[in-house]
Each structure stands twice: as C-alpha cells, then as structure tokens.
N, C-alpha and C. Protein backbone atom coordinates (compact mmCIF):
# COMPACT_ATOMS: atom_id res chain seq x y z
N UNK A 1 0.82 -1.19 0.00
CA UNK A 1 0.00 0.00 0.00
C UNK A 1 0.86 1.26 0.00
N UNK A 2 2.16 1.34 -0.41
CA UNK A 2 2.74 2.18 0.14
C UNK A 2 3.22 3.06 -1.01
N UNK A 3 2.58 2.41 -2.49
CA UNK A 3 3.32 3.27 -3.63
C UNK A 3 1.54 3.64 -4.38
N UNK A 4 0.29 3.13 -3.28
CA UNK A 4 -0.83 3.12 -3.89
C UNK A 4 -1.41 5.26 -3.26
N UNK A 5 -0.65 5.48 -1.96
CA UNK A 5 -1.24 6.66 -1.49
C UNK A 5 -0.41 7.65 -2.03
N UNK A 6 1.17 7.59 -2.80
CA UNK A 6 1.40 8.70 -3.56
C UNK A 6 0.43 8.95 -4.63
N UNK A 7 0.09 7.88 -5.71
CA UNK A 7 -0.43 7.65 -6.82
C UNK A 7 -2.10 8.09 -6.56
N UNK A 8 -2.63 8.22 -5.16
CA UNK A 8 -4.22 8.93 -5.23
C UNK A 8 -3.47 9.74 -4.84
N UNK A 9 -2.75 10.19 -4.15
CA UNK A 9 -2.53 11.59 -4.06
C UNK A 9 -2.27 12.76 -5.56
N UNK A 10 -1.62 12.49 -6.38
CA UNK A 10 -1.16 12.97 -7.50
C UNK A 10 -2.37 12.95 -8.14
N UNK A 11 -3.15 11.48 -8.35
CA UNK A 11 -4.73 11.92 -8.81
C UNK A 11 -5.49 12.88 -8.96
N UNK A 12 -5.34 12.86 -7.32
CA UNK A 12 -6.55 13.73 -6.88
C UNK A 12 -6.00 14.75 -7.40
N UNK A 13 -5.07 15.48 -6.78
CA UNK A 13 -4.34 16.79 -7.46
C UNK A 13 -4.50 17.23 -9.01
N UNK A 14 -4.20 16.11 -9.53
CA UNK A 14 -4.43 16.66 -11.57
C UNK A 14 -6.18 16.20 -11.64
N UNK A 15 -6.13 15.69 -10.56
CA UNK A 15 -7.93 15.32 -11.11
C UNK A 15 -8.65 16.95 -10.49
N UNK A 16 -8.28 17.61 -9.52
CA UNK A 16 -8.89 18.96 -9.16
C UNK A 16 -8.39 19.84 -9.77
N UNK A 17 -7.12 20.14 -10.14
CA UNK A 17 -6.42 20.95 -11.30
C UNK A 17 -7.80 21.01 -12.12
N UNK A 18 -7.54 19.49 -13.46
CA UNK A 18 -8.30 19.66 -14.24
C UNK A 18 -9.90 20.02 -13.99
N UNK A 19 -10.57 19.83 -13.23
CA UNK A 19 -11.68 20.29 -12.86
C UNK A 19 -11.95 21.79 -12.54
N UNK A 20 -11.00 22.59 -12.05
CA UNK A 20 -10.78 23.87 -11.86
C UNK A 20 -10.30 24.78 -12.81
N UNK A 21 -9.73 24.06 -14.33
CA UNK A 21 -10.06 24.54 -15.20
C UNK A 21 -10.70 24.58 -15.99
N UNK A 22 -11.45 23.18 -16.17
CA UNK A 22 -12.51 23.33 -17.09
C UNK A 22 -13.84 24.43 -16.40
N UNK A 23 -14.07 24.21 -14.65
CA UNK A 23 -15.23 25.33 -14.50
C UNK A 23 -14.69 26.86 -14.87
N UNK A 24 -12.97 27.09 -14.83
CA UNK A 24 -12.78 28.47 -15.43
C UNK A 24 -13.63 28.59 -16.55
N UNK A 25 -12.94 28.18 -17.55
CA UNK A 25 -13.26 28.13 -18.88
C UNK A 25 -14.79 28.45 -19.03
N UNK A 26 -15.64 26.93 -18.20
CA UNK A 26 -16.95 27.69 -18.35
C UNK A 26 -17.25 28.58 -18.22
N UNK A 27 -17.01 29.57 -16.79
CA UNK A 27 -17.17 31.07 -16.38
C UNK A 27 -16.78 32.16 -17.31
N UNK A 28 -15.67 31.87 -18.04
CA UNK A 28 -15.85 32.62 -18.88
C UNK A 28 -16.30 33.11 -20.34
N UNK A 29 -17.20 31.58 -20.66
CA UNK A 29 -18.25 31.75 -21.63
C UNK A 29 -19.42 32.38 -21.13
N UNK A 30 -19.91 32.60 -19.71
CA UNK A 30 -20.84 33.31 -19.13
C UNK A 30 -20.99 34.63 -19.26
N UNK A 31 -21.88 35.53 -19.91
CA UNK A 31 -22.49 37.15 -20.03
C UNK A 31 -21.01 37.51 -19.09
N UNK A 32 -20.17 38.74 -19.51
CA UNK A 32 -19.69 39.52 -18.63
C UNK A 32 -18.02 38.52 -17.99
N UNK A 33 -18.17 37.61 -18.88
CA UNK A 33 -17.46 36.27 -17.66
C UNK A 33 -15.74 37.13 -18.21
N UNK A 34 -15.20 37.54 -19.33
CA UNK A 34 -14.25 37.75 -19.87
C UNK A 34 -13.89 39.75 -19.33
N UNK A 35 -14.91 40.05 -18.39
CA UNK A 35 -14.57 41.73 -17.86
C UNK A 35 -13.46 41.82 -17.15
N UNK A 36 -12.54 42.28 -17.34
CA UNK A 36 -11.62 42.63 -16.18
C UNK A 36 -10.18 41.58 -16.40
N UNK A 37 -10.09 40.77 -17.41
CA UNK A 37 -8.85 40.02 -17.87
C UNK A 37 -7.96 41.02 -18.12
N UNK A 38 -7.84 41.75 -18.86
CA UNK A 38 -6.89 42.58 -19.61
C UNK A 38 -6.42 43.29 -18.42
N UNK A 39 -6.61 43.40 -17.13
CA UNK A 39 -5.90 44.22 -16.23
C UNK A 39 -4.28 43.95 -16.11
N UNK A 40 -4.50 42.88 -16.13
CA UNK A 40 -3.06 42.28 -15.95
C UNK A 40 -2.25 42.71 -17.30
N UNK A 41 -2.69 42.31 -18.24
CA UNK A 41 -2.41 42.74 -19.69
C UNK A 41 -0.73 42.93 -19.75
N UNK A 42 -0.35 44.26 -19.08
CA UNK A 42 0.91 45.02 -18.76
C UNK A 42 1.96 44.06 -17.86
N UNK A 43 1.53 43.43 -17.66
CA UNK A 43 2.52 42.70 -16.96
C UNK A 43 4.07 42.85 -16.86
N UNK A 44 4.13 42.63 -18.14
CA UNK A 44 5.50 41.85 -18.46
C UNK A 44 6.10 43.43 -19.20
N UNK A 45 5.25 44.62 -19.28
CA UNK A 45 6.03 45.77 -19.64
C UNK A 45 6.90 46.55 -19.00
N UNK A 46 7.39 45.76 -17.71
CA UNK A 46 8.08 46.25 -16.62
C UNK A 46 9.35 45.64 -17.66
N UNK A 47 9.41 43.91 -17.99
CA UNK A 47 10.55 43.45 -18.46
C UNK A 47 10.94 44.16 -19.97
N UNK A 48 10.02 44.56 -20.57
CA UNK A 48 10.19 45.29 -21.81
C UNK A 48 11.23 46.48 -21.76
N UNK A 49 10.65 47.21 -20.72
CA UNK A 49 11.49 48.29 -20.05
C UNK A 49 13.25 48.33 -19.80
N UNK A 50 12.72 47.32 -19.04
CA UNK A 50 14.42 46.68 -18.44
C UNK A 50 15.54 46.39 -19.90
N UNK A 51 14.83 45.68 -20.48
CA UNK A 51 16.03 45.04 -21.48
C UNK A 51 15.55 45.88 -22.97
N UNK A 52 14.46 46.58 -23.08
CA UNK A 52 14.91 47.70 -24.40
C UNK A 52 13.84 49.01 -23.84
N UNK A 53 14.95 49.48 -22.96
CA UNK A 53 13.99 51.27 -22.54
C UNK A 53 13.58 51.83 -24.00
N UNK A 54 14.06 51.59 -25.11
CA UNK A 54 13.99 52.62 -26.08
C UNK A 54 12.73 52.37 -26.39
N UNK A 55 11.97 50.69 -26.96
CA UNK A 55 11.37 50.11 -27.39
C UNK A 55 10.00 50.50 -26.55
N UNK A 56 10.19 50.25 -25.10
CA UNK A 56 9.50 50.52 -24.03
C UNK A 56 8.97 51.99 -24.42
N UNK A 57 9.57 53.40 -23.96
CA UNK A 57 9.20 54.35 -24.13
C UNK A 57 8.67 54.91 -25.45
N UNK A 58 8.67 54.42 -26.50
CA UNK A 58 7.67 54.29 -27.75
C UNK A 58 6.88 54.10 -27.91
N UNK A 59 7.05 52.48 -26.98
CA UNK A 59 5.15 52.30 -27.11
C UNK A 59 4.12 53.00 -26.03
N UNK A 60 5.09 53.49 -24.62
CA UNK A 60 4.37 54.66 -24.00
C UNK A 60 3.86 55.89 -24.52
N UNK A 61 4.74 56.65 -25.30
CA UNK A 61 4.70 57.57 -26.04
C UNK A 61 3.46 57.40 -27.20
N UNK A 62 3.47 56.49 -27.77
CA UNK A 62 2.19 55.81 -29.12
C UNK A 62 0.26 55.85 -28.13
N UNK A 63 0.93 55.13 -26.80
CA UNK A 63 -0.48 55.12 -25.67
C UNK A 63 -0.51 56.54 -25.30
N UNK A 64 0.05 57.43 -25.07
CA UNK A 64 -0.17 59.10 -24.55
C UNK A 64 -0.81 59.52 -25.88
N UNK A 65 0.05 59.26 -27.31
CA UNK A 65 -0.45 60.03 -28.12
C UNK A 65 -2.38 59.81 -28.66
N UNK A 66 -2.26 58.34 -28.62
CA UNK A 66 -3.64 57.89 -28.95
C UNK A 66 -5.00 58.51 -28.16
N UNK A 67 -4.19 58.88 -26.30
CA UNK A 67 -5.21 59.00 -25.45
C UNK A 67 -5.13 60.92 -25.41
N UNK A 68 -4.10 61.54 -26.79
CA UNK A 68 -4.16 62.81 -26.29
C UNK A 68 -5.58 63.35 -26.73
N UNK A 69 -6.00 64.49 -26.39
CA UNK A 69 -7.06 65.44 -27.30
C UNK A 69 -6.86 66.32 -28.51
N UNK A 70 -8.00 66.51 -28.79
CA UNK A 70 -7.65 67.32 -30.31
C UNK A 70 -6.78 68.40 -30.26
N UNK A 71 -6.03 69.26 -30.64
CA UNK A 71 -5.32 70.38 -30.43
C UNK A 71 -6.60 71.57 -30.35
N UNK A 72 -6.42 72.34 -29.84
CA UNK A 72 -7.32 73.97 -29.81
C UNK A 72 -6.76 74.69 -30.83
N UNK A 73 -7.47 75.65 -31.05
CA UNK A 73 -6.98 76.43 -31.40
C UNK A 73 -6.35 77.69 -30.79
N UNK A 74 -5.03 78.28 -30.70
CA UNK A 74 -4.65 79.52 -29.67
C UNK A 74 -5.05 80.77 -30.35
N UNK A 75 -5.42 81.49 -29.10
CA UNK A 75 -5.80 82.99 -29.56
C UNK A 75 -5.30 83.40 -31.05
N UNK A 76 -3.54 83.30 -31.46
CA UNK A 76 -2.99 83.73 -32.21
C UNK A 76 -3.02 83.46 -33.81
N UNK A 77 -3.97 82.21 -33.39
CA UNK A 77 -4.44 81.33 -34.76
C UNK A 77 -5.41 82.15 -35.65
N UNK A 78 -5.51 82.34 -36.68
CA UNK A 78 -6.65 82.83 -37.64
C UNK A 78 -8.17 82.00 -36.72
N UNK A 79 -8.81 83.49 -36.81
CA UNK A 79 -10.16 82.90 -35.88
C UNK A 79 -11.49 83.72 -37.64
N UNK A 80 -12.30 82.25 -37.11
CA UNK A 80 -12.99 82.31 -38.10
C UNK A 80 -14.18 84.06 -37.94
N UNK A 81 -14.43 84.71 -39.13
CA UNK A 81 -15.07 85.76 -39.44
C UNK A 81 -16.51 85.78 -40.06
N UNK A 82 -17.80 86.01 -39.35
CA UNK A 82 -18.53 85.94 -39.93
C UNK A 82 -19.12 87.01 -40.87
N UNK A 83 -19.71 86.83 -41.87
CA UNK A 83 -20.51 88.72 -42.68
C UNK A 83 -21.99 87.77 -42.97
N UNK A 84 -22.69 88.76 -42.25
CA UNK A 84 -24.05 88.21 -42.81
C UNK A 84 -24.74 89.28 -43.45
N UNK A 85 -26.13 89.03 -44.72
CA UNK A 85 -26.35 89.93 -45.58
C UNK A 85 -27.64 89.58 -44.81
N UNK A 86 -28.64 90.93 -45.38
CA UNK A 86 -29.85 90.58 -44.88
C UNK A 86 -30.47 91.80 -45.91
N UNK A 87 -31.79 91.05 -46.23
CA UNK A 87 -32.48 92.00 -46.95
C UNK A 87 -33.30 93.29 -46.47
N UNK A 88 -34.01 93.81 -47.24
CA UNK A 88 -35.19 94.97 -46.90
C UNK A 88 -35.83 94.59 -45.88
N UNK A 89 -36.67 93.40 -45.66
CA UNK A 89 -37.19 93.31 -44.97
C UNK A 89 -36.71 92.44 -43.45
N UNK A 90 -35.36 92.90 -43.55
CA UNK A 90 -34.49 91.94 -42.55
C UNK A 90 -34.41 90.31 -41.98
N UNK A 91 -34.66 89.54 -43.59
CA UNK A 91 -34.63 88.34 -43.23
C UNK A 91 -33.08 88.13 -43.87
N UNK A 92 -32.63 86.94 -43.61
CA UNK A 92 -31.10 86.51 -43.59
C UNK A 92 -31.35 86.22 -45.05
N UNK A 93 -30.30 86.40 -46.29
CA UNK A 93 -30.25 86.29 -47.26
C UNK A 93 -28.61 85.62 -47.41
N UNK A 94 -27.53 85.89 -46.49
CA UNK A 94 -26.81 85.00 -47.06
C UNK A 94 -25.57 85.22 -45.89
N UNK A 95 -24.78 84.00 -45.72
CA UNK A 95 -24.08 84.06 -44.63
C UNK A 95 -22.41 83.76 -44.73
N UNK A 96 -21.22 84.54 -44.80
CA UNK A 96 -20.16 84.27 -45.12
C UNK A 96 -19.22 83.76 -44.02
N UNK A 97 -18.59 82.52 -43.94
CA UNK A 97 -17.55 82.58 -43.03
C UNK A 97 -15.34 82.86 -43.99
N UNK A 98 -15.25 83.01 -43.36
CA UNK A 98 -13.47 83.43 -43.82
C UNK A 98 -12.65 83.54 -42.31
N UNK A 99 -11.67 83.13 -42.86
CA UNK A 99 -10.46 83.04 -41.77
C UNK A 99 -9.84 84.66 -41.75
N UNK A 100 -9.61 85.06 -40.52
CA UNK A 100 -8.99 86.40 -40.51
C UNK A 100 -7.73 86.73 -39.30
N UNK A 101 -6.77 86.52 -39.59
CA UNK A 101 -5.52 86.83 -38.88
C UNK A 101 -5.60 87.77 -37.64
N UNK A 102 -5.60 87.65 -36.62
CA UNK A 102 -6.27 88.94 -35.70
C UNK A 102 -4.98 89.47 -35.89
N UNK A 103 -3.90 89.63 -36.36
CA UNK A 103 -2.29 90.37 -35.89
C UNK A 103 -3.05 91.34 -37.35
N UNK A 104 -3.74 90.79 -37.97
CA UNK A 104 -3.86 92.01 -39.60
C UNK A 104 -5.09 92.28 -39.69
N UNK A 105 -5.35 93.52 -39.88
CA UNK A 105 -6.37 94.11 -40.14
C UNK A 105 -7.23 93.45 -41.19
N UNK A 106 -8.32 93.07 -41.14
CA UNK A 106 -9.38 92.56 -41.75
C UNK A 106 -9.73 93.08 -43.56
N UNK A 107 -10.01 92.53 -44.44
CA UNK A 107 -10.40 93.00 -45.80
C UNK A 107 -11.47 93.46 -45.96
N UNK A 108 -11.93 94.44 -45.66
CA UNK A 108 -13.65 94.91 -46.32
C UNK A 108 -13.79 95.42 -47.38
C-alpha cells in the first residue's frame, strides 16, 4: 500500500487541477465572464522596459499620443469671421464665413 497513497494523491491533485479549469473556462463563456482580464495585460512591460527602454518608451509615447485630445486652437491662430447679408425686410439672405488673422487688419 505504500506506492498506492502517492499515486491517489497525484490523482486527486491533476484530477482537481483539471476540474478547476474546465469550470474556469466555463465562467468565462458566461455574459460579462471575460470583464476585467486585460488588467493584468501590462505585466511583463516592466521586463520590456528593463532590457529595451527605447522600445519601451515608444510604445508609452504611441499610448499618450492615442489617449491625447484634439489640439485647440490659440488665440494667435486665424479665428474664423462671420458677414451676414440681410435684406429689406431683414430676413437673412446670405451668410459668409473666412479666416482672418487677428495680428492684420481685416479685408472689407
């Protein structure tokens, strides 16, 4: 009996292993079952770091740029100009936009 209680022991062990992955697996065919995997995701970008900083800080740089916002526009930028026409009886007849340099005096 003495080479029979390693051999259920090891059993049991790959026999609950395997059982504990197949109910993963199920769980994550379940609504919602696959939320929250990707946290880990980054893991291994600590080792990326370590053995090619260059490689590393690129693809940081690529994630800042993707997550930046649109640019504004600054005061100094051509700001758009409206001219609106209007007739005799002061209904809108026609509406112009144009870009106008605020550093230069305007074209009328």
């Amino acid at each position: 009996m003495s080479w029979l209680e390693p051999v259920l022991v090891i059993g049991g062990i790959l026999t609950a292993g395997f059982v504990a992955v197949w109910l993963f697996q199920r769980s994550l065919d379940q609504p919602g079952g696959r939320a929250g995997l990707g946290t880990g995701g980054n893991g291994l970008g600590l080792v990326e770091n370590l053995f090619s900083p260059g490689r590393g800080d690129a693809r940081e740089e690529l994630d800042r740029q993707k997550k930046a916002g649109a640019v504004l526009p600054s005061a100094d930028d051509e700001q758009p100009r409206t001219d609106a026409e209007f007739d005799e009886d002061g209904k809108l007849t026609s509406v112009t936009l144009r870009r106008v340099n605020p550093t230069r005096p305007a074209d009328d």
